[in-house]
Each structure stands twice: as C-alpha cells, then as structure tokens.
Protein backbone atom coordinates (compact mmCIF):
# COMPACT_ATOMS: atom_id res chain seq x y z
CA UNK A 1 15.31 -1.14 -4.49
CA UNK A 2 11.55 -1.51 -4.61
CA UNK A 3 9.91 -0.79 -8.79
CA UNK A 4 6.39 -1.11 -8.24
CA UNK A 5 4.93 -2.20 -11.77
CA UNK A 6 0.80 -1.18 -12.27
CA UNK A 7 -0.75 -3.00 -14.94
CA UNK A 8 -4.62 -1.89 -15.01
CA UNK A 9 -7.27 0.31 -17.08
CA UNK A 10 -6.50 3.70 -17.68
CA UNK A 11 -9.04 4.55 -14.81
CA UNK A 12 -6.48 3.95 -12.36
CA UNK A 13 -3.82 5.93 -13.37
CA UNK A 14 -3.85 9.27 -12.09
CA UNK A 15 -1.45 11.87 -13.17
CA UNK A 16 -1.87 13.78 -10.02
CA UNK A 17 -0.64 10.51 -7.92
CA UNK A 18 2.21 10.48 -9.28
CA UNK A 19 5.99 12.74 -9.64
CA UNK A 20 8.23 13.19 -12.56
CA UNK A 21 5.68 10.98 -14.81
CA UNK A 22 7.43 10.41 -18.13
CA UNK A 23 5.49 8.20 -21.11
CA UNK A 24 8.09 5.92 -22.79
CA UNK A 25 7.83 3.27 -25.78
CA UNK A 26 9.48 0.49 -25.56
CA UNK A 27 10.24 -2.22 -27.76
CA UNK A 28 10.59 -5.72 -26.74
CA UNK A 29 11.04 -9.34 -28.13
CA UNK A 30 7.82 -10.49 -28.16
CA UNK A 31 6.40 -7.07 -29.84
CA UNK A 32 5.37 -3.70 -28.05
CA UNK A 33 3.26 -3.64 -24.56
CA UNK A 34 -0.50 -2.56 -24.93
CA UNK A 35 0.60 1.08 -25.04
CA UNK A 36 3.16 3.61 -24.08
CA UNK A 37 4.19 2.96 -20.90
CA UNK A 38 4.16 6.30 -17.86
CA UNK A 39 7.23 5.96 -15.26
CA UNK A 40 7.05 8.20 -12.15
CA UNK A 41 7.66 8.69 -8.87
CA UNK A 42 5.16 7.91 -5.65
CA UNK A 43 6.62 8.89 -1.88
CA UNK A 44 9.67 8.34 -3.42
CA UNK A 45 9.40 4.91 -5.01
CA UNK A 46 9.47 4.02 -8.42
CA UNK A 47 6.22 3.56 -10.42
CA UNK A 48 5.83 1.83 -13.94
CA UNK A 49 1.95 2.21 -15.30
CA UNK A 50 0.90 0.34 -18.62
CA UNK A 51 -2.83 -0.05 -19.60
CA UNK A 52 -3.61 -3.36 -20.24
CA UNK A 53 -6.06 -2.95 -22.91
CA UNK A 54 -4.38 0.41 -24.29
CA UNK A 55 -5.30 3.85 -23.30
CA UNK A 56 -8.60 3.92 -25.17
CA UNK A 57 -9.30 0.17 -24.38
CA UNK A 58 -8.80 -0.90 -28.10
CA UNK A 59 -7.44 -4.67 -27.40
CA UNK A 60 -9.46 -7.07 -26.83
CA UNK A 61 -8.80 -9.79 -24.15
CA UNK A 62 -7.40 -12.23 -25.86
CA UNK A 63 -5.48 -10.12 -27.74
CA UNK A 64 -2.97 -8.44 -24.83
CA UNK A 65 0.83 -8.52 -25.91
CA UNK A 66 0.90 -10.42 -21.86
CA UNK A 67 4.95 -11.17 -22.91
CA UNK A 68 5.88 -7.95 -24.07
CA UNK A 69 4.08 -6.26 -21.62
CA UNK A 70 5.66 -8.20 -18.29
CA UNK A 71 9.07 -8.55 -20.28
CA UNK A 72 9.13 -4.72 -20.44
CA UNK A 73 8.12 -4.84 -16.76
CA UNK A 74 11.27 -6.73 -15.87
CA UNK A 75 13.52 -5.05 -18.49
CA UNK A 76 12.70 -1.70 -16.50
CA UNK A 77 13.58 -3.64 -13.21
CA UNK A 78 9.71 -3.82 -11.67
CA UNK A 79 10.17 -5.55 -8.83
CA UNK A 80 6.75 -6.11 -7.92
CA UNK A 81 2.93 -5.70 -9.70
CA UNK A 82 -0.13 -4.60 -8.78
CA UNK A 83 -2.74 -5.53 -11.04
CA UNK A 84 -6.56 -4.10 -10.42
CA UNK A 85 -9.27 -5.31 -13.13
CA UNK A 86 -12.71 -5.81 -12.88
CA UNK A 87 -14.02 -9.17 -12.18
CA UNK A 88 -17.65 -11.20 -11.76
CA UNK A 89 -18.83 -12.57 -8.45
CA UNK A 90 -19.63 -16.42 -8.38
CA UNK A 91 -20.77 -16.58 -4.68
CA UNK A 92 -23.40 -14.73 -2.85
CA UNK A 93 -21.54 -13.53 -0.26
CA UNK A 94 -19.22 -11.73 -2.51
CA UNK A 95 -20.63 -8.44 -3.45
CA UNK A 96 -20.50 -6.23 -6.48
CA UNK A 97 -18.39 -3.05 -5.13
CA UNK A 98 -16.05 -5.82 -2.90
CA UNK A 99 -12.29 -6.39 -3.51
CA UNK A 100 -11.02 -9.63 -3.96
CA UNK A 101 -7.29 -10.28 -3.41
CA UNK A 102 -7.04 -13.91 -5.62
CA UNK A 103 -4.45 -16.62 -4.21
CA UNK A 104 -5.87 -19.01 -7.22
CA UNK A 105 -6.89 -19.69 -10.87
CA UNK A 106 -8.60 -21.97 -13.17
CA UNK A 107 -7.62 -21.36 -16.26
CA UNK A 108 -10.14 -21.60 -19.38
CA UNK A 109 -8.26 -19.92 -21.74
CA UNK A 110 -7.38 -21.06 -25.12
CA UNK A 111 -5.67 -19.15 -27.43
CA UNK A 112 -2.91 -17.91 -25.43
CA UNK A 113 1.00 -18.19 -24.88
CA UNK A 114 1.65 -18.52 -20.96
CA UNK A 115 5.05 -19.00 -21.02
CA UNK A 116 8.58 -16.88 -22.16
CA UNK A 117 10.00 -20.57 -22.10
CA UNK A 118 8.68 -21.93 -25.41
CA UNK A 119 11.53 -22.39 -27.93
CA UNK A 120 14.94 -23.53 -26.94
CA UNK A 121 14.07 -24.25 -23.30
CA UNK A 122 11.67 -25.57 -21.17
CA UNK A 123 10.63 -24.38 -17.83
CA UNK A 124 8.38 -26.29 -15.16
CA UNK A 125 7.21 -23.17 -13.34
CA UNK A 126 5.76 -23.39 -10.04
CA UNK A 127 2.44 -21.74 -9.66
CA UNK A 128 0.51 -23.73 -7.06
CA UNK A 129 0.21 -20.14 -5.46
CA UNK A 130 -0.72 -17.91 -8.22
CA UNK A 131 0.00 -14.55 -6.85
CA UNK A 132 2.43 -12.97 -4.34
CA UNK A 133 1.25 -14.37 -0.38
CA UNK A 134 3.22 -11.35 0.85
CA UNK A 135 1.67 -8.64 -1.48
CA UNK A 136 -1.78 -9.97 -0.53
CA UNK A 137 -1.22 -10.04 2.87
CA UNK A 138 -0.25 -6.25 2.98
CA UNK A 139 -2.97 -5.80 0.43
CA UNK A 140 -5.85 -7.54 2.73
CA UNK A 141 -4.22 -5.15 5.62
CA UNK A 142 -4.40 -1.91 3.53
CA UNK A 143 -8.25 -2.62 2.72
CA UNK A 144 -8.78 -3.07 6.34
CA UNK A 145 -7.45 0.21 7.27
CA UNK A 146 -9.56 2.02 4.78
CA UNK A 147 -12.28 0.29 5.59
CA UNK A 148 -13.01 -1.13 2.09
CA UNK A 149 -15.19 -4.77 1.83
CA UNK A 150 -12.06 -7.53 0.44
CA UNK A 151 -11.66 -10.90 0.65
CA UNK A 152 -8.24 -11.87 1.29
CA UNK A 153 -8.10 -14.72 -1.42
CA UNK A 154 -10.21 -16.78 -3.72
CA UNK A 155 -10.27 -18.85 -6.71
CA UNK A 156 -10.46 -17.04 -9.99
CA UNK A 157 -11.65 -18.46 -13.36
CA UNK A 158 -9.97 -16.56 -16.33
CA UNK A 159 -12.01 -17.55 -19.45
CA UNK A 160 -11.00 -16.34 -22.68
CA UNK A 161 -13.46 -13.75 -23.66
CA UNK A 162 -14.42 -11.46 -25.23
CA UNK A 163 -17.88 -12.82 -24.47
CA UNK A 164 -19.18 -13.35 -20.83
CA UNK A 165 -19.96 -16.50 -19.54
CA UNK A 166 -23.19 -18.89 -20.68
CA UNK A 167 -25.26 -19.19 -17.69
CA UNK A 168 -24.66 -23.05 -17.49
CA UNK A 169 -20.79 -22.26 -17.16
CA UNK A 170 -21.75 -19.83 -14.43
CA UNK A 171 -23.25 -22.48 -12.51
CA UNK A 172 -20.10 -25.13 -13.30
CA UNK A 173 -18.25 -22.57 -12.29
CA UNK A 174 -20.23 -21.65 -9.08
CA UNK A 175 -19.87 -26.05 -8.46
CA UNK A 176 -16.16 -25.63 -8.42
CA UNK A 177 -16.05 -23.50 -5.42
CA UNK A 178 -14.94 -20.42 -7.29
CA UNK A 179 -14.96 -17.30 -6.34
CA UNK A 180 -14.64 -14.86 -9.38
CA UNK A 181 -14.47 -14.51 -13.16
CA UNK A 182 -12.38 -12.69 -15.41
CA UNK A 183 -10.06 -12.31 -18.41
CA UNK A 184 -6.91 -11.24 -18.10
CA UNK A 185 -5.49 -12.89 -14.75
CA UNK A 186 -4.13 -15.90 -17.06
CA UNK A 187 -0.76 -15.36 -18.15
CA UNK A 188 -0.33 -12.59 -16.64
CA UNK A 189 0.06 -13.83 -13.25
CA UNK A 190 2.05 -17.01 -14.48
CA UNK A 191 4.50 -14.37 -16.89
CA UNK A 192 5.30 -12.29 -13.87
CA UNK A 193 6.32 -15.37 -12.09
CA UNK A 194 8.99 -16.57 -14.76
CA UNK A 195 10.25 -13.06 -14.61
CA UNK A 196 10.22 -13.57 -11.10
CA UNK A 197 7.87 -10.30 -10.13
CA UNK A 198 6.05 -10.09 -7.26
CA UNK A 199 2.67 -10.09 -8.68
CA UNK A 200 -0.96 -9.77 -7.05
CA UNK A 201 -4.87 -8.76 -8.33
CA UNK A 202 -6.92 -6.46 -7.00
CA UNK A 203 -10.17 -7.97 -8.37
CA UNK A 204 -13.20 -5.17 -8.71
CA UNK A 205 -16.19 -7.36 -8.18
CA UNK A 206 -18.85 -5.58 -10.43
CA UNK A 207 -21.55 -8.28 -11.08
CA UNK A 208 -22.80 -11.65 -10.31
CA UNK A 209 -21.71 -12.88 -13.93
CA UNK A 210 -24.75 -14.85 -14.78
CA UNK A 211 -25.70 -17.27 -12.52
CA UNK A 212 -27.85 -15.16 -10.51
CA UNK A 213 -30.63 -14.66 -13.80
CA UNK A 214 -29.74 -11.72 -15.16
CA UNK A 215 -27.19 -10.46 -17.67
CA UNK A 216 -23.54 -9.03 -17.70
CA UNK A 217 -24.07 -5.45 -19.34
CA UNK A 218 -20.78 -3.03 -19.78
CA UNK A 219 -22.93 -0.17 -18.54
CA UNK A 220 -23.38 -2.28 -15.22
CA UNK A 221 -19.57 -3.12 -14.82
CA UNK A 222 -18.87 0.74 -16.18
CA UNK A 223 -21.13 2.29 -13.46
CA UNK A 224 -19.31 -0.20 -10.66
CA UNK A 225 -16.38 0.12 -11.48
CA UNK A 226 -16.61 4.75 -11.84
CA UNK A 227 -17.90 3.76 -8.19
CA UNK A 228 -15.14 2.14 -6.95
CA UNK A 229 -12.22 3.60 -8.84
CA UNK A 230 -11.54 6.19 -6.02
CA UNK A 231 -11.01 3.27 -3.90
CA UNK A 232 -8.53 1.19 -5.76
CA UNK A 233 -6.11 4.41 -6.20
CA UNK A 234 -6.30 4.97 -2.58
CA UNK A 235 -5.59 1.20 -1.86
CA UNK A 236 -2.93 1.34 -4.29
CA UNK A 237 -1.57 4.86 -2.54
CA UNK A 238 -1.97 2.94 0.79
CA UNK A 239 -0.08 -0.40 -0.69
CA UNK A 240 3.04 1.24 -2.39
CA UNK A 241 4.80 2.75 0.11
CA UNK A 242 4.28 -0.29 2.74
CA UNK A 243 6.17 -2.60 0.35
CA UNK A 244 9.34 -3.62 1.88
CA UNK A 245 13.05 -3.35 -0.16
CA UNK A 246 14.15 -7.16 0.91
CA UNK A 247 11.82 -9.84 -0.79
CA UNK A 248 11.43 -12.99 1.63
CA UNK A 249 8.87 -14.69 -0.83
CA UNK A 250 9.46 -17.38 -2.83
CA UNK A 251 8.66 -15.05 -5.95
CA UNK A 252 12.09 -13.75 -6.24
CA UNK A 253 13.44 -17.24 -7.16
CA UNK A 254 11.02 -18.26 -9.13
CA UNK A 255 13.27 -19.98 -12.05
CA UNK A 256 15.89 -22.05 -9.39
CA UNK A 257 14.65 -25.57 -9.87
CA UNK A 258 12.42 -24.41 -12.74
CA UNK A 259 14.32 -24.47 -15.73
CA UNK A 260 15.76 -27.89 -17.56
C-alpha cells in the first residue's frame, strides 16, 4: 500500500487537509527527526508530515537530523516523499513564483553525512537520477492541470548554508548550466534512495539568488513563498491520490547491486 511521506516547512501542512492526524515522537538510531512527526489520512491514503527545520524553524540547514528523519520515514513504511522547499532561480527564464520538479544535483555541501552505510558496510548507491522519474512525471502533469508555471526537471545546487550564495558563485553556478539553488536537497534525496523511497522536490523558486545584482532577503523569499503556499498544498492534494500502489521505478530496489 501507498505511505506518502511530506517532508517540508510547517507552511505546508494543513490540519484541515488531512483525517485522523495524530503527532507522534519517535526515536531512531541516528537521534530524533526535526520534530514530532503528524500521521493522517488524505482520500484514504496514508500521510506522514515532519518539518524539516522544526515547527518553529529552529534548525539550521546544516544542522537537519537528514538520517533520523528519512530512517523514521521508512521505519513508518513511507513509501514515497514529497518534498516542497524554497529554492533560488539561476536562469532567466525561471521565474520567482515557478515550480521546479529537480531530476539533478550538484552537491556543495560540506559538513554532512549522506549515507546510512558508513560503519560496518559500504554501499555504492546509484544516484545518477536524483529523484523519483515517475513521481515527477505525475508531478509535471498535476501542475499542468492546475495551471501552475513548473519546469519538469533541472539541475539543483545544494550549498551548505546558512548563508546565501557570493555573487561570483552565482555566476559559476549560472556557467554550469544550473537551474536552482538550495539547502536541503543533499542528503535528503540520496537518504531516501538507500531506504529505497520514492523521493521528489517541489522546488518554490522565490528569487534570482544573486546573480541578477541584487540581494537574497528572507522577507523576499517569506513574501514568495505566503504567495505560493496555496499552490503547493493543492499540487500536493492533486499528487497524492494519483500515486499508484505497484512501484515500476527503479527506486524500490535501490540497494540490489548496491551494497558490498
């Protein structure tokens, strides 16, 4: 059966989507997710909500418990993620308000562990596709039905934060054909893949990062982002029940010729 996991601000969860919502703690190896975590019901499918950054957005980037909170994902039998965060533009043509549904990443990260796989056994994971082709696709068809501007994939720098970018990385990262700019995509994407979840962003393009001469301000992204929050929920209310039970993708198998 079809677990859809939700792993976004606290924007995006909306009692009122939801049935039977329950907040649970849970406890895992790697420490405790970002916050309590709210299981419900949507159309009759399972639902699993954690705030990345906590319910008052207390933690920092860099500092998200990524294992504990996609090991508590799998230990609650998610099958599949939906992950909305904000993100910068790096090309003209994407726009600040437009949804970008990332295939790839380039990761600039630093201080992270991006693997469960780091003591007693080593695993090769592939990741040449970053996120979930068939959750995109029914993403990119969603978006068209409501009308909402997306882009089906793009490249994705994740840079470590919690500062924004220098505007001579905007423009090395504007050379590499990228398409957007964020924090949290990397591990999280390559996590949900060892646990073999379905995973795929729903970037929220809110600025041009830097590149374009002007600065990143949080009251910018915060005022973009109020904007289009009404917009992810009802892509997400659009994407949920259109998930199928059987997986076909290669996600589900993740670990087969992985692991040595």
């Amino acid at each position: 059966m079809v677990k859809i996991g939700i792993i976004g601000g606290s924007g995006v969860y909306d009692p009122k989507m939801f049935e039977d919502s329950e907040d649970i703690a849970i406890n895992t190896p790697y420490g405790a997710p970002s916050d309590m975590i709210t299981t419900g019901k949507f159309k009759g499918v399972d639902i699993v909500f954690i705030p990345r950054h906590g319910k008052n957005h207390t933690i920092n980037p860099t500092n998200v418990n990524y294992k504990a909170n996609i090991h508590a994902m799998k230990e609650l039998g998610v099958t599949h993620i939906l992950a909305p965060g904000t993100s910068g533009s790096l090309q003209e043509e994407i726009r600040p308000g437009d949804f970008v549904f990332s295939d790839q990443f380039i990761d600039r990260t630093t201080k992270r562990k991006s693997t469960f796989y780091d003591e007693n056994q080593v695993c090769h994971i592939g990741i040449s596709e970053a996120t979930c082709p068939d959750l995109r696709k029914i993403l990119s068809e969603k978006a068209e039905k409501l009308g909402l501007r997306y882009h089906k994939s793009g490249t994705n720098i994740c840079m470590e934060g919690p500062r924004f970018s220098t505007r001579a990385e905007s423009e090395l990262y504007r050379s590499w054909k990228a398409k957007t700019i964020n924090m949290t995509m990397v591990p999280e994407c390559v996590l949900a893949r060892e646990a073999e979840i379905c995973y795929a962003t729903i970037m929220m393009v809110t600025d041009y990062d830097v590149w374009r001469d002007s600065d990143v301000s949080i009251d910018v992204i915060l005022k973009v982002m109020s904007e289009n929050i009404e917009k992810v929920k009802k892509l997400i209310s659009e994407v949920i029940p259109a998930i199928p039970d059987k997986r076909v993708c290669g996600c589900k198998d993740a670990l087969k010729n992985a692991l040595i």
